[in-house]
N, C-alpha and C. Protein backbone atom coordinates (compact mmCIF):
# COMPACT_ATOMS: atom_id res chain seq x y z
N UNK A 1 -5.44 28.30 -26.28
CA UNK A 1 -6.82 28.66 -26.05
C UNK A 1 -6.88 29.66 -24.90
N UNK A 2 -7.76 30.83 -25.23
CA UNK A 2 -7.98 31.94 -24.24
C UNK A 2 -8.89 31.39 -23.17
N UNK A 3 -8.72 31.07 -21.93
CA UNK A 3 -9.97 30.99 -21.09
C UNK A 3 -9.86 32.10 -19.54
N UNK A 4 -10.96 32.43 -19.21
CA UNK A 4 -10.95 32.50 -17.72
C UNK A 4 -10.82 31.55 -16.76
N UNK A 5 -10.02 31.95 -15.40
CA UNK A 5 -10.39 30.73 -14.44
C UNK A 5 -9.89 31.21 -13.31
N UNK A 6 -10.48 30.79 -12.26
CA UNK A 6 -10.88 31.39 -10.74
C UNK A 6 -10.09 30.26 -10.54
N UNK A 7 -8.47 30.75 -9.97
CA UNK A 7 -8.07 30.03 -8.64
C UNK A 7 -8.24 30.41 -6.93
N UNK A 8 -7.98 29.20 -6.49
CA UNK A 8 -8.29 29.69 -5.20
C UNK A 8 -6.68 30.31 -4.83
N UNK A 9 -6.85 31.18 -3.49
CA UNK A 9 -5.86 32.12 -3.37
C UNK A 9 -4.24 31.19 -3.15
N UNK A 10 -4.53 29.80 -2.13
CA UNK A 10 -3.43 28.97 -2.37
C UNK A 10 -2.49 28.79 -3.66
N UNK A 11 -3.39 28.42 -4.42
CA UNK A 11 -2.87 27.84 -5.64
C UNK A 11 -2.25 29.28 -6.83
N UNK A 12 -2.84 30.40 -6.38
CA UNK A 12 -2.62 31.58 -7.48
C UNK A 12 -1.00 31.90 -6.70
N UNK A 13 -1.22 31.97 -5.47
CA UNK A 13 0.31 32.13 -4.49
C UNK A 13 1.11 31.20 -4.98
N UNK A 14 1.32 29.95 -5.40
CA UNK A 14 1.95 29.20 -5.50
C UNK A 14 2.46 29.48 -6.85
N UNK A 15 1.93 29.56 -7.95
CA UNK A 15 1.83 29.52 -9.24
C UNK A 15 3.02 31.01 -9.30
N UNK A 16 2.33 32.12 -8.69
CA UNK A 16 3.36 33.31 -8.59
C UNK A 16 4.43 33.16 -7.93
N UNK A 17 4.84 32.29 -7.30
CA UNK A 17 6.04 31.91 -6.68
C UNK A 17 6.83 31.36 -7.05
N UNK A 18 6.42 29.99 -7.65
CA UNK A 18 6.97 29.71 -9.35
C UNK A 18 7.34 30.61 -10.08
N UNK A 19 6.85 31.32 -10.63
CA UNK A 19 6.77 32.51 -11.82
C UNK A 19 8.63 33.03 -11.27
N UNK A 20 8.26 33.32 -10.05
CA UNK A 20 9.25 34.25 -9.68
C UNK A 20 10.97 33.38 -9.49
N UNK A 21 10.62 32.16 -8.80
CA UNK A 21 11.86 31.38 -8.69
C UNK A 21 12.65 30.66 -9.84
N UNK A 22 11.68 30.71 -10.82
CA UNK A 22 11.97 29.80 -12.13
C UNK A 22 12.07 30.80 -13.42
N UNK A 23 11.48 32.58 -12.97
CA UNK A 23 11.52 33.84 -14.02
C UNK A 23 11.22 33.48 -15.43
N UNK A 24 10.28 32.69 -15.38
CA UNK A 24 8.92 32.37 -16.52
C UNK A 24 7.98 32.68 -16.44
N UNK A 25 7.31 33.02 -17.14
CA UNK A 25 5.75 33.68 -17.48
C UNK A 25 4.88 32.94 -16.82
N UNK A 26 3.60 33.06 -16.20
CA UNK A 26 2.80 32.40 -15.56
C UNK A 26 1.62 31.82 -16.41
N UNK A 27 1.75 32.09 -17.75
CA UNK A 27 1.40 30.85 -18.66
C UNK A 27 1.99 29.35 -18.84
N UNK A 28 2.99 29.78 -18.41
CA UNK A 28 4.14 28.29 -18.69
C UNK A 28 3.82 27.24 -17.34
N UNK A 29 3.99 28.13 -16.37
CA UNK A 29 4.02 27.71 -15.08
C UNK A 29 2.92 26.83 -15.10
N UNK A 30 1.59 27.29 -15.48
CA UNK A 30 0.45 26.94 -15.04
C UNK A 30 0.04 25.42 -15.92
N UNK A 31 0.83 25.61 -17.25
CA UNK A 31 0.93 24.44 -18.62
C UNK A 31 1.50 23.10 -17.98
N UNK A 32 2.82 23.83 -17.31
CA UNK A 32 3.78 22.87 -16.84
C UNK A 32 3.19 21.95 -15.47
N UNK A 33 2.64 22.92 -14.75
CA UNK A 33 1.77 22.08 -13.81
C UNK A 33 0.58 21.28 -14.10
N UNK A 34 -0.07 21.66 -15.08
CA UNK A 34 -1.66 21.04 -15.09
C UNK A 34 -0.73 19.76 -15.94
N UNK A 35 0.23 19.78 -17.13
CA UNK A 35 0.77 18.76 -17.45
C UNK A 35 1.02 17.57 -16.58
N UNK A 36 1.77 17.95 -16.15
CA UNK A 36 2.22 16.92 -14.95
C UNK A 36 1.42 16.52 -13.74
N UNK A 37 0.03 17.10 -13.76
CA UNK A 37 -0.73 16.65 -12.86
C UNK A 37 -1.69 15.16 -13.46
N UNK A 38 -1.78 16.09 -15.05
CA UNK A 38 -2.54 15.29 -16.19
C UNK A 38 -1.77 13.53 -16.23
N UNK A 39 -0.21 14.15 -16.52
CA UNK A 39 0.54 12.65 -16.56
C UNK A 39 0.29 12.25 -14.92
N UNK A 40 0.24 12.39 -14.23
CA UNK A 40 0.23 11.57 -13.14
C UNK A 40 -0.95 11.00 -12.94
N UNK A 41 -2.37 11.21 -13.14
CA UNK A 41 -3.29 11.26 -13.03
C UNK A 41 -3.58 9.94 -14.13
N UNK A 42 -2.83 9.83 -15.55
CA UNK A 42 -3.32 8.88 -16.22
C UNK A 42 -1.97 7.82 -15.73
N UNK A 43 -1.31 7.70 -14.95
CA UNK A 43 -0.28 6.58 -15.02
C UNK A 43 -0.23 6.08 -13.68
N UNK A 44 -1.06 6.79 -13.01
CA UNK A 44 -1.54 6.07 -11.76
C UNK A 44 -2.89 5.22 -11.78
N UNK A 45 -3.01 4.08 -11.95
CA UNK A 45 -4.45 3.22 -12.38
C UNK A 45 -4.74 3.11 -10.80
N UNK A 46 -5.99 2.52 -10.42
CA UNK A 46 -5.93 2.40 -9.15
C UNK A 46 -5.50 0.64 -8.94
N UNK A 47 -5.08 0.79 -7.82
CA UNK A 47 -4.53 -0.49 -7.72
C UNK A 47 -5.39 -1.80 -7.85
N UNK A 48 -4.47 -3.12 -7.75
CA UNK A 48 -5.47 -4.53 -7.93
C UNK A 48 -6.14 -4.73 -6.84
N UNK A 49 -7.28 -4.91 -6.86
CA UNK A 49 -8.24 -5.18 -5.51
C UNK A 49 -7.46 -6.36 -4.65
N UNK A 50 -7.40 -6.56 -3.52
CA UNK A 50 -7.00 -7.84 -2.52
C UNK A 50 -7.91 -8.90 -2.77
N UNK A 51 -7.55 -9.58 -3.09
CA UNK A 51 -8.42 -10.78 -3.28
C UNK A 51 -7.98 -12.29 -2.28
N UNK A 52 -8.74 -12.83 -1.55
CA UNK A 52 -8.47 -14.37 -0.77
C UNK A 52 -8.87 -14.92 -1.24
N UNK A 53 -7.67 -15.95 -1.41
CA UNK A 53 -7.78 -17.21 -1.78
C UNK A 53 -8.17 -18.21 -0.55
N UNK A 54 -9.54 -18.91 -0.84
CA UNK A 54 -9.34 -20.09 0.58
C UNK A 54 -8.56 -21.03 0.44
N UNK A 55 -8.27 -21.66 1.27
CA UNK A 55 -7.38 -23.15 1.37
C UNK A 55 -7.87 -23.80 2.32
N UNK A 56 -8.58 -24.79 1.54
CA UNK A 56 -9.06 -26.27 2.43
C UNK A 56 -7.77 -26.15 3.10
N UNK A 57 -8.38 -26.15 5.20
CA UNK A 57 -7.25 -26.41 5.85
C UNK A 57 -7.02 -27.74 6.55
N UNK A 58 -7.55 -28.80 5.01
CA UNK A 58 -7.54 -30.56 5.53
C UNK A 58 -5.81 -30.95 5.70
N UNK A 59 -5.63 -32.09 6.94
CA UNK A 59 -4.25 -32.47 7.36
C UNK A 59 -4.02 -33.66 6.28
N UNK A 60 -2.86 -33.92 6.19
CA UNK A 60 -2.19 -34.89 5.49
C UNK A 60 -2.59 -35.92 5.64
N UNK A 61 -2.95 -36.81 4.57
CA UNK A 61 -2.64 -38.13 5.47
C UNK A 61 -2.08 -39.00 6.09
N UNK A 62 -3.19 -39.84 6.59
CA UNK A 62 -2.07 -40.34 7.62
C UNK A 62 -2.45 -39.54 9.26
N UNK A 63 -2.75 -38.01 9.41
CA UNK A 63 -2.66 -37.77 10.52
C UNK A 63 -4.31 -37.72 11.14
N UNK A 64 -4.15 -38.12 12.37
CA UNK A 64 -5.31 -38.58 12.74
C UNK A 64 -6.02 -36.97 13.80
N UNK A 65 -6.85 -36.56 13.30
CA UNK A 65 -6.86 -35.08 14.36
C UNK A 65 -7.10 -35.96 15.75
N UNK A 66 -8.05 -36.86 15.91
CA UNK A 66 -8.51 -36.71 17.53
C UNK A 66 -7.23 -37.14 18.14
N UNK A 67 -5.90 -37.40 17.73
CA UNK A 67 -4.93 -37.58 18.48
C UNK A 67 -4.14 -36.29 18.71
N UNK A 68 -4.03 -35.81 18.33
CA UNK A 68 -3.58 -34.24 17.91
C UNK A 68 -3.41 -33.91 19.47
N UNK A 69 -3.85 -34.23 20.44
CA UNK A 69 -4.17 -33.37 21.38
C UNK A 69 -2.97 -34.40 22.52
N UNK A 70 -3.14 -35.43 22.03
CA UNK A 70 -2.58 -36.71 22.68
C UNK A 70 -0.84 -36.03 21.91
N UNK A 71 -0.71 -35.78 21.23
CA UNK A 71 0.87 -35.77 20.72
C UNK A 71 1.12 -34.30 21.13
N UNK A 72 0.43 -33.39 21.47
CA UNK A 72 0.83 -32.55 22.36
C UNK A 72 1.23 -32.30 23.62
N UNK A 73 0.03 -33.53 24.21
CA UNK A 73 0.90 -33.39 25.59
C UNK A 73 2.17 -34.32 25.52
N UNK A 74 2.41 -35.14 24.81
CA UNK A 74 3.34 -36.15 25.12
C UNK A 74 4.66 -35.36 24.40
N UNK A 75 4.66 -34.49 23.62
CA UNK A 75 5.53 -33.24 23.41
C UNK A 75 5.91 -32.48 24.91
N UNK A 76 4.64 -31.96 24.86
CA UNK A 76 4.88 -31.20 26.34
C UNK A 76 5.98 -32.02 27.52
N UNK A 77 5.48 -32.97 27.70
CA UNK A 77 5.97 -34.14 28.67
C UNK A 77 7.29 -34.63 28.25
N UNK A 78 8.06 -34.55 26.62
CA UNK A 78 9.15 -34.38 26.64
C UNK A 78 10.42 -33.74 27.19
N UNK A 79 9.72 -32.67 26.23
CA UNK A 79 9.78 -31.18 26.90
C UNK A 79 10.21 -30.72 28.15
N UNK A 80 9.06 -31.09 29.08
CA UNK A 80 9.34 -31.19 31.12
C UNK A 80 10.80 -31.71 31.35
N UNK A 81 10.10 -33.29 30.42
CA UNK A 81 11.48 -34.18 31.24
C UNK A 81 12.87 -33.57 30.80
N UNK A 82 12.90 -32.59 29.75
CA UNK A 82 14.39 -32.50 29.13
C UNK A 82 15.47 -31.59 29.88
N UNK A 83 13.69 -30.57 30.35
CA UNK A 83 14.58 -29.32 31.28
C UNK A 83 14.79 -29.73 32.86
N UNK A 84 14.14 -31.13 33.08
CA UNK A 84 14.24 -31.62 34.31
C UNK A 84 15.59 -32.25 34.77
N UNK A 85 15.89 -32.60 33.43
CA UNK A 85 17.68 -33.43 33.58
C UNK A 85 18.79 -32.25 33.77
N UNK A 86 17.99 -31.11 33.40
CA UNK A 86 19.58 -29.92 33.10
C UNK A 86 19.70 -30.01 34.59
């Protein structure tokens, strides 16, 4: 198909630079590029959205939270005493 078309001066430089390094017609050049812009364009989908998942952040049973605070320090207080013996 015959058409007109206005490139901008980047892209006409580029296309003739091609022409010249590859010594093909600047019909080909221009086929070969819009091709491969075309395939990239349909085989790139946009990606899967991020989606969160929540997670009930309930404890096991068995563990009691209001102690939670009580088995920390008595961790801690291990802890003291262990580096106190070195």
């Amino acid at each position: 198909m015959r058409t007109t078309l206005t490139l901008d001066d980047d892209v006409a430089d580029f296309l003739k630079a091609q022409c010249r390094l590859q010594d093909r017609p600047f019909k080909q050049i221009v086929n070969e590029v819009l091709r491969r812009g075309m395939a990239r364009a349909s085989r790139d989908p946009e990606p899967p959205r991020f989606r969160v998942v929540p997670n009930h952040g309930g404890l096991v049973p068995g563990v009691d939270p209001l102690r939670l605070n009580q088995l920390d320090d008595q961790l801690e207080a291990e802890d003291f005493a262990a580096e106190s013996r070195r």
